[in-house]
N, C-alpha and C. Protein backbone atom coordinates (compact mmCIF):
# COMPACT_ATOMS: atom_id res chain seq x y z
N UNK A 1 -20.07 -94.91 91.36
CA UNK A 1 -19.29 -93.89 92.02
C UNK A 1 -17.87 -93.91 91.47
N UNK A 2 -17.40 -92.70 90.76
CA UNK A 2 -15.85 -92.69 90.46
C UNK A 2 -15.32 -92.42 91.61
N UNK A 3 -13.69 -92.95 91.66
CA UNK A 3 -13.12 -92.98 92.63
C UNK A 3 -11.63 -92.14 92.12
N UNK A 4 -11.43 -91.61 92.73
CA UNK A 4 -10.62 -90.73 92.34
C UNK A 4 -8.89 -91.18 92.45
N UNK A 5 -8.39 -91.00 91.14
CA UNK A 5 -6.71 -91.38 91.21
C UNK A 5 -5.47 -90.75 92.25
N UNK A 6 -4.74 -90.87 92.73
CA UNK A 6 -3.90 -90.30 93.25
C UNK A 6 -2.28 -90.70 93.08
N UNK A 7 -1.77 -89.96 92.65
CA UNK A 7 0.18 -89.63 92.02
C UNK A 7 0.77 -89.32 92.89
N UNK A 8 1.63 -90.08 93.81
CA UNK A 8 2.55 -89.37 94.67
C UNK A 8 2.93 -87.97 93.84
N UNK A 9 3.14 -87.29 94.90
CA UNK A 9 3.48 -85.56 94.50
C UNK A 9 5.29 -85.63 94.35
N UNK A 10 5.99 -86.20 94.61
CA UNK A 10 7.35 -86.62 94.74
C UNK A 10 7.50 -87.26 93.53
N UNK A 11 7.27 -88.85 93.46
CA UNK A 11 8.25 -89.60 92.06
C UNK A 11 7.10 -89.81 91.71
N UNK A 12 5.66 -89.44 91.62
CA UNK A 12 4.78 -89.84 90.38
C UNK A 12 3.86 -91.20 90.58
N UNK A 13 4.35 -92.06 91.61
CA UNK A 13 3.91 -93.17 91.62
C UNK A 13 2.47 -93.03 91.39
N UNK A 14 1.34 -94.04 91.28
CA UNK A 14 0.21 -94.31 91.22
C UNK A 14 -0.41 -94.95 92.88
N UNK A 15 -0.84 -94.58 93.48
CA UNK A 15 -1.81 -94.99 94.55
C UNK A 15 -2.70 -96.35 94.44
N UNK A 16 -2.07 -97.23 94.97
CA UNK A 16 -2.44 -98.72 94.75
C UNK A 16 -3.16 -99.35 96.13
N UNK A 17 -3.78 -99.77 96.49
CA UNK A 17 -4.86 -100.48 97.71
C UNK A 17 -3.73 -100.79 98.67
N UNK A 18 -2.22 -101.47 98.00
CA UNK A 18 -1.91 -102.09 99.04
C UNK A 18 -0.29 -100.48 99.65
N UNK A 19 -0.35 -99.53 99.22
CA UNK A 19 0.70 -98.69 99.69
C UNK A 19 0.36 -98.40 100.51
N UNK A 20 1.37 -97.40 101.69
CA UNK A 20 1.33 -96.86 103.00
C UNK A 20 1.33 -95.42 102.47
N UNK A 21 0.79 -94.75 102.41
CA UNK A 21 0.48 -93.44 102.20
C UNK A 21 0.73 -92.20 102.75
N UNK A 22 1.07 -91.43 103.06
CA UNK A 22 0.75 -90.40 103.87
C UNK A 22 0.58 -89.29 103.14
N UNK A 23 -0.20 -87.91 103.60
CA UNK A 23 -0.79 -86.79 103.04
C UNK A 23 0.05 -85.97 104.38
N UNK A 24 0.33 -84.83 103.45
CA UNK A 24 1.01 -83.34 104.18
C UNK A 24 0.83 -82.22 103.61
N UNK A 25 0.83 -81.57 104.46
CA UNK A 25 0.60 -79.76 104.80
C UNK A 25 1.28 -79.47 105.06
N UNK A 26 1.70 -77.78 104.37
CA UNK A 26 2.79 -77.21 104.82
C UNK A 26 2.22 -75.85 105.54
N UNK A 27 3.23 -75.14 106.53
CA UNK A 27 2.55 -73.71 106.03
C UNK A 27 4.00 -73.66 106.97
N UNK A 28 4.31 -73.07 108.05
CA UNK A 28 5.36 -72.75 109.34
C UNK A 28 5.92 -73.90 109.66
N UNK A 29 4.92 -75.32 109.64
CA UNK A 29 5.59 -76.44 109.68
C UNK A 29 4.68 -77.18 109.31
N UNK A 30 5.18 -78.76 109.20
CA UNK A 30 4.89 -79.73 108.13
C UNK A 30 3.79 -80.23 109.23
N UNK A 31 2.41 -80.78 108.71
CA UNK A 31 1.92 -82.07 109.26
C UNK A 31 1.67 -82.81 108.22
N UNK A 32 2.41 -84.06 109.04
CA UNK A 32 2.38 -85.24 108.38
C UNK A 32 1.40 -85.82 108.74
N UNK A 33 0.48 -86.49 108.12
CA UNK A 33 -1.01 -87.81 108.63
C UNK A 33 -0.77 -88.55 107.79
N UNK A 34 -1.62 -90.07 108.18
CA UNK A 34 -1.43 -91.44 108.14
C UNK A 34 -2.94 -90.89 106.97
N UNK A 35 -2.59 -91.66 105.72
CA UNK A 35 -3.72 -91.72 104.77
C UNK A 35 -4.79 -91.86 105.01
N UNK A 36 -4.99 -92.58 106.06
CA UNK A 36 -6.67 -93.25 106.48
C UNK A 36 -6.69 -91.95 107.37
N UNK A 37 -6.34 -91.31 107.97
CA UNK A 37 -6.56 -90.20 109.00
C UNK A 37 -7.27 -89.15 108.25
N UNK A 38 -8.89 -88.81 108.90
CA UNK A 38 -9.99 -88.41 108.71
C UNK A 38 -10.22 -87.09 109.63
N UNK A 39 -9.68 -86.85 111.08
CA UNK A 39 -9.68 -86.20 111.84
C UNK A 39 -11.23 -86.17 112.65
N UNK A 40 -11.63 -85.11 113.35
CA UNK A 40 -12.73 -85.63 113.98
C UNK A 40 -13.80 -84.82 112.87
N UNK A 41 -13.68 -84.14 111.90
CA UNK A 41 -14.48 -83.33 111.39
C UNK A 41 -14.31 -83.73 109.63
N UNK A 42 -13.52 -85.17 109.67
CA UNK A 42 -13.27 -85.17 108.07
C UNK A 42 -12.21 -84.57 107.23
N UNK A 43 -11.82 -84.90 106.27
CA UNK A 43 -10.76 -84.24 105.67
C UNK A 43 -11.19 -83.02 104.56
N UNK A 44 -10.60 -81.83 104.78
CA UNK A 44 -10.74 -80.76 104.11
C UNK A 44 -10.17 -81.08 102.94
N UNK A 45 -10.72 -81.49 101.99
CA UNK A 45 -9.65 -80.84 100.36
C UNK A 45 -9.80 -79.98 100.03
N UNK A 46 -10.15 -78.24 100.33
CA UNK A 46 -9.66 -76.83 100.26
C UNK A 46 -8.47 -76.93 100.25
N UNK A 47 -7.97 -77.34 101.42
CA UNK A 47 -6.67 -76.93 101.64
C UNK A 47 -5.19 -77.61 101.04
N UNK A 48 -5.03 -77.39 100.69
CA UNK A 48 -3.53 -78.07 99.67
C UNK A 48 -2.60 -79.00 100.38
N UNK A 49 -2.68 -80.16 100.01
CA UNK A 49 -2.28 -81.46 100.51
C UNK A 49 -1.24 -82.05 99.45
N UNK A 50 -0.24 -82.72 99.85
CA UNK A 50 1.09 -83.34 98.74
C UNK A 50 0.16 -84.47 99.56
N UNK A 51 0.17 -85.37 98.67
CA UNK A 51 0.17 -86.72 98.56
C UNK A 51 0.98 -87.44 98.70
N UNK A 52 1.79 -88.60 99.03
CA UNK A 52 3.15 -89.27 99.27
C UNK A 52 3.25 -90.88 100.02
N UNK A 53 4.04 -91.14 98.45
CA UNK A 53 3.58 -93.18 98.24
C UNK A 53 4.47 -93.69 99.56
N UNK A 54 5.53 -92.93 100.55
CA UNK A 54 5.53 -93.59 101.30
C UNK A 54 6.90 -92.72 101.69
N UNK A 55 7.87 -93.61 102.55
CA UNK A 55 8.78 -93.25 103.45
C UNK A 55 10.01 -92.65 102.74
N UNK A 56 10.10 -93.14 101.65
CA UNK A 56 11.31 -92.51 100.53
C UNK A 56 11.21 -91.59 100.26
N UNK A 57 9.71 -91.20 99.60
CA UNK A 57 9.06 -89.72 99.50
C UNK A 57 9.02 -89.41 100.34
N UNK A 58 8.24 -89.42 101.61
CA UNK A 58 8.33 -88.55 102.94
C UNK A 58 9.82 -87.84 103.07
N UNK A 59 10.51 -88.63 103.15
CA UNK A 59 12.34 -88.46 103.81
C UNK A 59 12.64 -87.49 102.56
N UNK A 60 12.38 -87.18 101.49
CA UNK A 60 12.35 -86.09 100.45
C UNK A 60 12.46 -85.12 100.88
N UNK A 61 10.54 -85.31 101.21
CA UNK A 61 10.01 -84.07 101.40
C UNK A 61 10.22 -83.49 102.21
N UNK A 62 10.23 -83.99 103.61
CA UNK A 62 10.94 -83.73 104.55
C UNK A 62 12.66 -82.78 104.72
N UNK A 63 13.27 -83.65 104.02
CA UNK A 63 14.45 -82.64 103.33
C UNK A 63 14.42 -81.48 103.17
N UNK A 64 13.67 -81.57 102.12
CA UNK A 64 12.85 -80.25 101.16
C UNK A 64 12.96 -78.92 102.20
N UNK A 65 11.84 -79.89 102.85
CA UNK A 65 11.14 -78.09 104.30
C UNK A 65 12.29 -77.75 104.88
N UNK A 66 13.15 -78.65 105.47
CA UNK A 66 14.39 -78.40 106.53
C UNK A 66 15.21 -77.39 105.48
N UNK A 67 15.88 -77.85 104.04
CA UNK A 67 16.42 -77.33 103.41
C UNK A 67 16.08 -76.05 102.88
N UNK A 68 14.37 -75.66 102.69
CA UNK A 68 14.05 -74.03 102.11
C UNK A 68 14.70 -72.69 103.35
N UNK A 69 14.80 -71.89 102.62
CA UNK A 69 15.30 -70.84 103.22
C UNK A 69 14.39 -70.28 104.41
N UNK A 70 14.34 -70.27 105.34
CA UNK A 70 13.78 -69.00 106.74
C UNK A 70 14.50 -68.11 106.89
N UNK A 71 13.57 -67.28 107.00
CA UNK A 71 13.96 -65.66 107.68
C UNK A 71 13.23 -65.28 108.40
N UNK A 72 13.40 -64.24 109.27
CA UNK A 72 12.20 -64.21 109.97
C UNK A 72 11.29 -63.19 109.47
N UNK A 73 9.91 -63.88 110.06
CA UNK A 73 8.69 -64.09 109.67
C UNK A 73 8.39 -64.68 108.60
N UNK A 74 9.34 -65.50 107.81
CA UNK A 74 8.83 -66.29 106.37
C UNK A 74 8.58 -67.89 106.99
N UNK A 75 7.76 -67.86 105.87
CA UNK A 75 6.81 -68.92 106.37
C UNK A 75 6.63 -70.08 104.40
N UNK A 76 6.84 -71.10 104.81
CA UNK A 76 6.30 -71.96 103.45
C UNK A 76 4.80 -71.73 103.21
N UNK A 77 4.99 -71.05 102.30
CA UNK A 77 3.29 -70.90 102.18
C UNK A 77 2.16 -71.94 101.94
N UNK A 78 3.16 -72.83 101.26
CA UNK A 78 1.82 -74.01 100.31
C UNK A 78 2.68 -75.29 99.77
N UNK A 79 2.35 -75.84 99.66
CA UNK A 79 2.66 -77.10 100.01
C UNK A 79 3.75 -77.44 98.34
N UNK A 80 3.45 -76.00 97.71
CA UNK A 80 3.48 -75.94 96.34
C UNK A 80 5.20 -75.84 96.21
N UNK A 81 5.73 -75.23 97.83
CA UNK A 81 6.80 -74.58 97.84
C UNK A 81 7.93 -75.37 98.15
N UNK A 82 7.65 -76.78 98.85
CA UNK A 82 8.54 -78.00 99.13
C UNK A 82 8.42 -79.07 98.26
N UNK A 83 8.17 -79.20 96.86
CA UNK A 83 8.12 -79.67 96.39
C UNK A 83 9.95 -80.18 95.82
């Protein structure tokens, strides 16, 4: 079974056994989840997820959303847009 690589979406890092992880979604607002978080139905990869090696990146990204422009009815569309 290949196992698939993962690059923080922020500084690039490599995804190692022992990091704290978290995965986020954007759209109106951010959810943040804990890497191991599966939900009750499994994790969708349709939907566009940043990857992120940990709290340095989070506090980024986080930035990021607070800092993009709103107007009303605009909305971050994709996760593509807080980068």
């Amino acid at each position: 079974m290949r196992q698939e690589q993962f690059n923080c979406d922020i500084c690039g890092r490599p995804k190692q056994a022992s990091n704290h992880w978290w995965r986020v979604r954007a759209g109106n607002a951010l959810h943040i989840y804990h890497w191991d978080y599966f939900g009750e139905d499994g994790w969708d990869d349709s939907i566009p997820t940043k990857h992120i090696c940990g709290q340095e990146c989070l506090q980024r990204l986080v930035q990021n959303f607070l800092d993009a422009p709103f107007g009303i009815g605009s909305t971050i569309s994709t996760t593509e847009d807080i980068q």
